[in-house]
PDB file of N, CA and C in Angstrom:
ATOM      1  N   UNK A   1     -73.576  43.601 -20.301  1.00  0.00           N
ATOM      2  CA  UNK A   1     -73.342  45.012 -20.519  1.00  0.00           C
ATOM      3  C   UNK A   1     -74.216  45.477 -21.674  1.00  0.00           C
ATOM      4  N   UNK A   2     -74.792  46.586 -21.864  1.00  0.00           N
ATOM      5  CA  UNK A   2     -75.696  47.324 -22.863  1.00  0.00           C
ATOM      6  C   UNK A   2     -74.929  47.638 -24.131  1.00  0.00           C
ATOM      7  N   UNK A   3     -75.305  47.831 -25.118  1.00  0.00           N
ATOM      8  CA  UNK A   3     -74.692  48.058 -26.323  1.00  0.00           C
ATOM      9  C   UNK A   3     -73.783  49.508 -26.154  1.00  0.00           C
ATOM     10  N   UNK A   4     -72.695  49.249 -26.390  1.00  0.00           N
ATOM     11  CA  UNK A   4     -71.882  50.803 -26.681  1.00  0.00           C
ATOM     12  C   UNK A   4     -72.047  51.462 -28.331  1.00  0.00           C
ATOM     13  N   UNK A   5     -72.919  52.108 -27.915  1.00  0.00           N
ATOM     14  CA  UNK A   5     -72.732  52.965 -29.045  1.00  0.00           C
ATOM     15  C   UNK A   5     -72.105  53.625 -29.693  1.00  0.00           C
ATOM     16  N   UNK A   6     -71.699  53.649 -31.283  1.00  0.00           N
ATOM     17  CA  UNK A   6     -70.463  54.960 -31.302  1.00  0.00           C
ATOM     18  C   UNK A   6     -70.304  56.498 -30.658  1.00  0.00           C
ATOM     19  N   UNK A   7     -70.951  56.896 -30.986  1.00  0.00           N
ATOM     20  CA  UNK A   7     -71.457  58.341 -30.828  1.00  0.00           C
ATOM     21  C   UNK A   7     -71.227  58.132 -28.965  1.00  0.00           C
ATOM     22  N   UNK A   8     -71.535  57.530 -27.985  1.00  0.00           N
ATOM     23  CA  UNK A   8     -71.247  57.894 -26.978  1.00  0.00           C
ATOM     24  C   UNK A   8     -69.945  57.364 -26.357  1.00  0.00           C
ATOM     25  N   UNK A   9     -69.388  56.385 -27.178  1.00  0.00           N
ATOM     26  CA  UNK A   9     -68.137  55.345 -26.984  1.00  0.00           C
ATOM     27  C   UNK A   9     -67.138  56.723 -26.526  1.00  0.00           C
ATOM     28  N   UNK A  10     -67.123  57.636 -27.213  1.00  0.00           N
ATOM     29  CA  UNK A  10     -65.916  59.104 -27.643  1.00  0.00           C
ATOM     30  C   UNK A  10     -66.010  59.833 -26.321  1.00  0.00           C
ATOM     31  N   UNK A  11     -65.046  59.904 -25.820  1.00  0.00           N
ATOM     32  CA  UNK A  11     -64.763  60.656 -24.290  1.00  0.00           C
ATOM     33  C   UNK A  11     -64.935  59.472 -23.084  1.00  0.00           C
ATOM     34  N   UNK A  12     -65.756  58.376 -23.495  1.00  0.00           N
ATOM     35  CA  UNK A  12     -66.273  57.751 -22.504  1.00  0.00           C
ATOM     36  C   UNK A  12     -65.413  57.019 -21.455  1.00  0.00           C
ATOM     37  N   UNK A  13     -64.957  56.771 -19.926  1.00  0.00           N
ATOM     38  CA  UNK A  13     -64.582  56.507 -19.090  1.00  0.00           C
ATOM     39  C   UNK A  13     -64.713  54.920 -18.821  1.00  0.00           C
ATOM     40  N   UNK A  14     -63.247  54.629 -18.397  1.00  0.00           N
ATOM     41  CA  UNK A  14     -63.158  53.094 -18.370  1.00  0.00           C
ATOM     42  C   UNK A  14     -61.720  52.715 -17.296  1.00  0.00           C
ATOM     43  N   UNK A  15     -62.307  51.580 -16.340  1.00  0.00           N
ATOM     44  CA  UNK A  15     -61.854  51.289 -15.201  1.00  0.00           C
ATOM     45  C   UNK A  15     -61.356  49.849 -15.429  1.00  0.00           C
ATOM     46  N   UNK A  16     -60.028  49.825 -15.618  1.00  0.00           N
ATOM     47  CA  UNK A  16     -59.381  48.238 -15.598  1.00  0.00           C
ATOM     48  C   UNK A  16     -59.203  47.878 -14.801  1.00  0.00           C
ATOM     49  N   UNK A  17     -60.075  46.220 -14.557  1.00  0.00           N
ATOM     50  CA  UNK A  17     -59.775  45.787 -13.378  1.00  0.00           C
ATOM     51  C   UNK A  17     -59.008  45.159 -12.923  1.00  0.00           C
ATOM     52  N   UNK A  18     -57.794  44.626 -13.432  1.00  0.00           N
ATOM     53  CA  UNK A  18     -56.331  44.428 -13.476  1.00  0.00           C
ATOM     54  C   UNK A  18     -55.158  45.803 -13.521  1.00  0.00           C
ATOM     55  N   UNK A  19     -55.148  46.956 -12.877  1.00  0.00           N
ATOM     56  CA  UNK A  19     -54.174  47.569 -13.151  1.00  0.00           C
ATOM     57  C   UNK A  19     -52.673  47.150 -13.689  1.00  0.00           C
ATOM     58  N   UNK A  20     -52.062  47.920 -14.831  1.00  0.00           N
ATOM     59  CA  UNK A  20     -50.366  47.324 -15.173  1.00  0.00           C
ATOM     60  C   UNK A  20     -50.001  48.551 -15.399  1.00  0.00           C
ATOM     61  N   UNK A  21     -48.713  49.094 -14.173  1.00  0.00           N
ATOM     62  CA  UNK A  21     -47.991  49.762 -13.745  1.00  0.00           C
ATOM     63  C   UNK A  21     -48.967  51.065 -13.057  1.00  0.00           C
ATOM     64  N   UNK A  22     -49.784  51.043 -12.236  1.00  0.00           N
ATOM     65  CA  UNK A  22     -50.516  51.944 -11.806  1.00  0.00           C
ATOM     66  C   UNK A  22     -51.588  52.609 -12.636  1.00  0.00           C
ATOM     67  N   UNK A  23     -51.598  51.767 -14.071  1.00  0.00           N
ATOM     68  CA  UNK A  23     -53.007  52.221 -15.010  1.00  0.00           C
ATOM     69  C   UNK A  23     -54.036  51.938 -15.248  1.00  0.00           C
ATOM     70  N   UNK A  24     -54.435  52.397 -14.400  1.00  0.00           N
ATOM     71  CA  UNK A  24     -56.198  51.880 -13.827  1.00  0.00           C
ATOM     72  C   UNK A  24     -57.321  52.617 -14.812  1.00  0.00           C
ATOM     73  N   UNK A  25     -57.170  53.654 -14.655  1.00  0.00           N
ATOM     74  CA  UNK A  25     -58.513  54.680 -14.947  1.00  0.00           C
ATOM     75  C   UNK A  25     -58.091  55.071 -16.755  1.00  0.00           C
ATOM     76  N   UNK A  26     -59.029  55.192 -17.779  1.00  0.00           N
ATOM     77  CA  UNK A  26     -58.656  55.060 -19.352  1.00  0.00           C
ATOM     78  C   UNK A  26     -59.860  56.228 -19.636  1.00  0.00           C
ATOM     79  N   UNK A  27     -59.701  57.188 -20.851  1.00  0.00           N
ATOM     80  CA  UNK A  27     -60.445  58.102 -21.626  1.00  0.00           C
ATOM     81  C   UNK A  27     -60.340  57.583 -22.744  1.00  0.00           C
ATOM     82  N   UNK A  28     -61.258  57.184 -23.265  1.00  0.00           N
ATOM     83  CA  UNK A  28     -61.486  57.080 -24.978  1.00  0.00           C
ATOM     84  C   UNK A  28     -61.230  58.363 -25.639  1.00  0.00           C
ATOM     85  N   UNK A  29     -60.401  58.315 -26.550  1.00  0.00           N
ATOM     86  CA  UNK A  29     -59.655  59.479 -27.197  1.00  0.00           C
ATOM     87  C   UNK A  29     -59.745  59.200 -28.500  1.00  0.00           C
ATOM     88  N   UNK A  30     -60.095  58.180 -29.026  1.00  0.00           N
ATOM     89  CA  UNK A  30     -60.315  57.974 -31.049  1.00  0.00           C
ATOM     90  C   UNK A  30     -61.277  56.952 -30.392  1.00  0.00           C
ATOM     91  N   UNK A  31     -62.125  57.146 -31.841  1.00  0.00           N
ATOM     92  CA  UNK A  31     -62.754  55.834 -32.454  1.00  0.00           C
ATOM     93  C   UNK A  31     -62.762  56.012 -33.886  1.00  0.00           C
ATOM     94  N   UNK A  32     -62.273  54.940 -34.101  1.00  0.00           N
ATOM     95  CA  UNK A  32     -62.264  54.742 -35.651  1.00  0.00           C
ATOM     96  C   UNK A  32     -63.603  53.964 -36.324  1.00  0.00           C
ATOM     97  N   UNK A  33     -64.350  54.854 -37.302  1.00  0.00           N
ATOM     98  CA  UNK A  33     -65.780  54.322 -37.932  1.00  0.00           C
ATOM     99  C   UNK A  33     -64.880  53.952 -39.135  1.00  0.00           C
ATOM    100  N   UNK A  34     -64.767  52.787 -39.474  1.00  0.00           N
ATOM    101  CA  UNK A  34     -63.912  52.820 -41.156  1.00  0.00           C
ATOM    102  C   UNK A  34     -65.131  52.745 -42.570  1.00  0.00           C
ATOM    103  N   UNK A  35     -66.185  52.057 -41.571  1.00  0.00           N
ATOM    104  CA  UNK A  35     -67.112  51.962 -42.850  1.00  0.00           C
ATOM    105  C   UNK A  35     -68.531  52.838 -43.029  1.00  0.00           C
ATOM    106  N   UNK A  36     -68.994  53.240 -43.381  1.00  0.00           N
ATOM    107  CA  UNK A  36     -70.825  54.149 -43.753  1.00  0.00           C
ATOM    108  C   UNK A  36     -71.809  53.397 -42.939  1.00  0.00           C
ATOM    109  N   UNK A  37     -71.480  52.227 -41.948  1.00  0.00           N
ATOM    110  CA  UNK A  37     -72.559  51.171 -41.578  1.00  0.00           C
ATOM    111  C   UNK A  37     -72.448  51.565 -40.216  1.00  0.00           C
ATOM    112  N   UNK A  38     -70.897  52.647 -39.863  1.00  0.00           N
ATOM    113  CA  UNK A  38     -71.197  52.654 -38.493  1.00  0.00           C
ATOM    114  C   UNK A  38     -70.318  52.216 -37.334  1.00  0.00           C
ATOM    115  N   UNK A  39     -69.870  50.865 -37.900  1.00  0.00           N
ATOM    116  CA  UNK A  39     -69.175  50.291 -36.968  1.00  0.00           C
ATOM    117  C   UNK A  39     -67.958  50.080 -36.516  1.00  0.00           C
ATOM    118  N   UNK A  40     -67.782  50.029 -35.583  1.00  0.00           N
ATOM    119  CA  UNK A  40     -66.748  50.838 -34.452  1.00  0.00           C
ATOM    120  C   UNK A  40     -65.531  49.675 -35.287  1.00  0.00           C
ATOM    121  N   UNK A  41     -64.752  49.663 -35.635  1.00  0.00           N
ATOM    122  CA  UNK A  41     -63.148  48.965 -35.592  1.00  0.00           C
ATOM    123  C   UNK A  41     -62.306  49.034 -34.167  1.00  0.00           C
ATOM    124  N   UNK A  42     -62.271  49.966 -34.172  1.00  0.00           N
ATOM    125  CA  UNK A  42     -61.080  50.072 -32.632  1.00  0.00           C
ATOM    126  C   UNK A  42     -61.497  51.128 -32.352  1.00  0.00           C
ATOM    127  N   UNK A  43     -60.923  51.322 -30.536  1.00  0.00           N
ATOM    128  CA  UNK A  43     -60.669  52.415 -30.067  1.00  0.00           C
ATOM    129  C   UNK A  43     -59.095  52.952 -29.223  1.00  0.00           C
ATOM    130  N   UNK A  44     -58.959  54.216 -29.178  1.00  0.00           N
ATOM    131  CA  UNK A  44     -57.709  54.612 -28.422  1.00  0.00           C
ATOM    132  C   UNK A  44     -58.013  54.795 -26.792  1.00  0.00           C
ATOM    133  N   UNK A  45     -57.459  54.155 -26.218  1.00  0.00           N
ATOM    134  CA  UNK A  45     -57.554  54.825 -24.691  1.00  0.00           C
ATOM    135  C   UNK A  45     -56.073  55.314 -24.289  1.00  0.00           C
ATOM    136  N   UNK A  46     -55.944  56.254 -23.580  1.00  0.00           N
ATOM    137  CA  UNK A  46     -55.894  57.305 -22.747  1.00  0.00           C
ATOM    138  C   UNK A  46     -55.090  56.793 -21.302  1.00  0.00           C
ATOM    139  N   UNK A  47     -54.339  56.642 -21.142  1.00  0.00           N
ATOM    140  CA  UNK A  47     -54.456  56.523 -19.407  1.00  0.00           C
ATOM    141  C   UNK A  47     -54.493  58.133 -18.462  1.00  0.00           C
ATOM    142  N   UNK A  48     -55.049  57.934 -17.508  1.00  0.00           N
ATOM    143  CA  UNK A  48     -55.336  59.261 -16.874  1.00  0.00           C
ATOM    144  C   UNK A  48     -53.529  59.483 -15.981  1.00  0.00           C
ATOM    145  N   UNK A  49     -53.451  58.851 -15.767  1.00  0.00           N
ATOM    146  CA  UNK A  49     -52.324  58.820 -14.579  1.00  0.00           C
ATOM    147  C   UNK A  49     -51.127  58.870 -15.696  1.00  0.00           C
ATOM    148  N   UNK A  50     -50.926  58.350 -16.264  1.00  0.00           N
ATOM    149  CA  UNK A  50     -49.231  58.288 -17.647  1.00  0.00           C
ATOM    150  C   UNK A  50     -49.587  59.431 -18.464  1.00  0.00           C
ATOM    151  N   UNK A  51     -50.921  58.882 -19.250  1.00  0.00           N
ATOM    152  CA  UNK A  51     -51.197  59.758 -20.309  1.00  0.00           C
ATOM    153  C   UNK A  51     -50.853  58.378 -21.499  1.00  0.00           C
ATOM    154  N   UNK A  52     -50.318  57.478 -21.748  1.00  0.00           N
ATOM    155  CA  UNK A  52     -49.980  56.418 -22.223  1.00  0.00           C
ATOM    156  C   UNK A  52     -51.269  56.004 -23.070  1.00  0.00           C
ATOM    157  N   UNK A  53     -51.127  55.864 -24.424  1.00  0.00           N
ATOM    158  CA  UNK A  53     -52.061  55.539 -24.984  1.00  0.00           C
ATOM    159  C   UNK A  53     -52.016  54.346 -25.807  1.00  0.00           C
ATOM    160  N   UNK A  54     -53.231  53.622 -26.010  1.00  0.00           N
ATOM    161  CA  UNK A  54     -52.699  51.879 -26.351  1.00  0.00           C
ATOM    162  C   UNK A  54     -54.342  51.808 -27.327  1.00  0.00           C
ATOM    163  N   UNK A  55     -54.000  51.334 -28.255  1.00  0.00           N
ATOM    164  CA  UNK A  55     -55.277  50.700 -28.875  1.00  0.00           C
ATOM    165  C   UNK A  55     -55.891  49.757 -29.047  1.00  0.00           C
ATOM    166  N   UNK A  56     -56.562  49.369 -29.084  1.00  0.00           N
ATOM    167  CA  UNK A  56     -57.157  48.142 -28.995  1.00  0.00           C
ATOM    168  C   UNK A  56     -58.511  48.233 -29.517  1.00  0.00           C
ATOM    169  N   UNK A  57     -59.344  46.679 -29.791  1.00  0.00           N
ATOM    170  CA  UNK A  57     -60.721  46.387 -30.417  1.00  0.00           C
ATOM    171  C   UNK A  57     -61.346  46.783 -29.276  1.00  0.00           C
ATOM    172  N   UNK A  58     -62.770  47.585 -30.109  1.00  0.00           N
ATOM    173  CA  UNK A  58     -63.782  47.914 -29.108  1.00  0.00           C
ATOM    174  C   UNK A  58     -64.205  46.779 -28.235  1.00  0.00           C
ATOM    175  N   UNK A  59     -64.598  45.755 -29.525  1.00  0.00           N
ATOM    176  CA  UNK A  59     -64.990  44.861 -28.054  1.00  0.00           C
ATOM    177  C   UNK A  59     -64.614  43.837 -27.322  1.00  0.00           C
ATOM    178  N   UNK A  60     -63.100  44.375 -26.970  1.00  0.00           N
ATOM    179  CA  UNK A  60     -62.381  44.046 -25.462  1.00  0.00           C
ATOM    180  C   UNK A  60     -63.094  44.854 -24.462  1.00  0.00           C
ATOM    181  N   UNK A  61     -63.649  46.302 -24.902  1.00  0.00           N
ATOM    182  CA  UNK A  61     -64.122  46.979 -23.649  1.00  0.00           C
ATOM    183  C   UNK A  61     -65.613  46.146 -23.164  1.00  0.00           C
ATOM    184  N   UNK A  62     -66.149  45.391 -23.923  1.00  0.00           N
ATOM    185  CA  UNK A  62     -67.026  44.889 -23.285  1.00  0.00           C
ATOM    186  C   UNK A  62     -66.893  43.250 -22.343  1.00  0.00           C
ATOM    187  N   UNK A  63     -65.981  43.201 -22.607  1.00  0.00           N
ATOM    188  CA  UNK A  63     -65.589  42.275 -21.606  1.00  0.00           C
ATOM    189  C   UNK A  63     -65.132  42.067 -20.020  1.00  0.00           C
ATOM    190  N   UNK A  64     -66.087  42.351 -19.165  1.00  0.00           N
ATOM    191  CA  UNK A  64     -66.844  42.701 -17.892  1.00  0.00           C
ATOM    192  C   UNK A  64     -65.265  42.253 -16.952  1.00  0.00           C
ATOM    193  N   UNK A  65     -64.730  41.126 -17.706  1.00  0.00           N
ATOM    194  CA  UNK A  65     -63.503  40.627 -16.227  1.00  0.00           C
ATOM    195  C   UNK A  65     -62.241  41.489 -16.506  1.00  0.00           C
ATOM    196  N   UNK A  66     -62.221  42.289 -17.526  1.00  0.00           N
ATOM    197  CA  UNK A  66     -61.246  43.645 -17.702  1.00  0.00           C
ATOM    198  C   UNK A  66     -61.509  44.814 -17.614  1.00  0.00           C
ATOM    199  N   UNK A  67     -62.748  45.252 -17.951  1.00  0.00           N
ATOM    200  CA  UNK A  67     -62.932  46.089 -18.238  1.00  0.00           C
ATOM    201  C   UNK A  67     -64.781  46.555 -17.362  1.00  0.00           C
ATOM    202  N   UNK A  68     -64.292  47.895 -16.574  1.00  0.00           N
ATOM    203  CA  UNK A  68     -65.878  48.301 -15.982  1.00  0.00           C
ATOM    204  C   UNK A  68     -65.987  49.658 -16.608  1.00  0.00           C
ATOM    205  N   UNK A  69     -66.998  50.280 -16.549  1.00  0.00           N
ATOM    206  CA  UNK A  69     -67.464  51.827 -18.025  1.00  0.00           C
ATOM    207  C   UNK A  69     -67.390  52.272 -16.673  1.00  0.00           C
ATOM    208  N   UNK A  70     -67.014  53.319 -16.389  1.00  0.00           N
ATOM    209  CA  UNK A  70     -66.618  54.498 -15.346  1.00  0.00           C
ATOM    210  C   UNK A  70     -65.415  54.420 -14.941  1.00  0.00           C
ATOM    211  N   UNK A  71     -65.185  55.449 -13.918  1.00  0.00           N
ATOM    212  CA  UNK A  71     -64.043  55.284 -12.773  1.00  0.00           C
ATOM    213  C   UNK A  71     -64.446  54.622 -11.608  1.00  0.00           C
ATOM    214  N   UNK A  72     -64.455  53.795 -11.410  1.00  0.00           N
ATOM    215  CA  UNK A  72     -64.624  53.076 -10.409  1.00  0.00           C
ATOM    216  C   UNK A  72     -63.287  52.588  -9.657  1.00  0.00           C
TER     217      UNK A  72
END
């Protein structure tokens, strides 16, 4: 997967490929920059279908067997 950048991480769309309880499809809704260097700490997702929001380290989203960048 390509580097996620901060700046585009924010709004960005994300497809779990394990659904738990019908929550498939996720909106990035925070990212937290804590330091001047930039780098991402966590992010908030969103579920589209609950609205249910859960946080977690950014880079779980790059981990391809959970997680695909769109709605797919």
């Amino acid at each position: 997967m390509s580097t996620l950048h901060p700046k585009k991480l924010m709004l960005s769309k994300w497809t779990a490929v394990h659904p738990v309880a019908k929550q498939k499809h996720f909106l990035v809704t925070k990212v937290a920059l804590p330091d001047a260097e930039g780098r991402i700490e966590w992010v908030e997702l969103q579920a589209t279908y609950s609205g249910a929001v859960q946080r977690m380290a950014w880079r779980d989203l790059r981990d391809e067997t959970c997680w695909r960048q769109g709605w797919v």
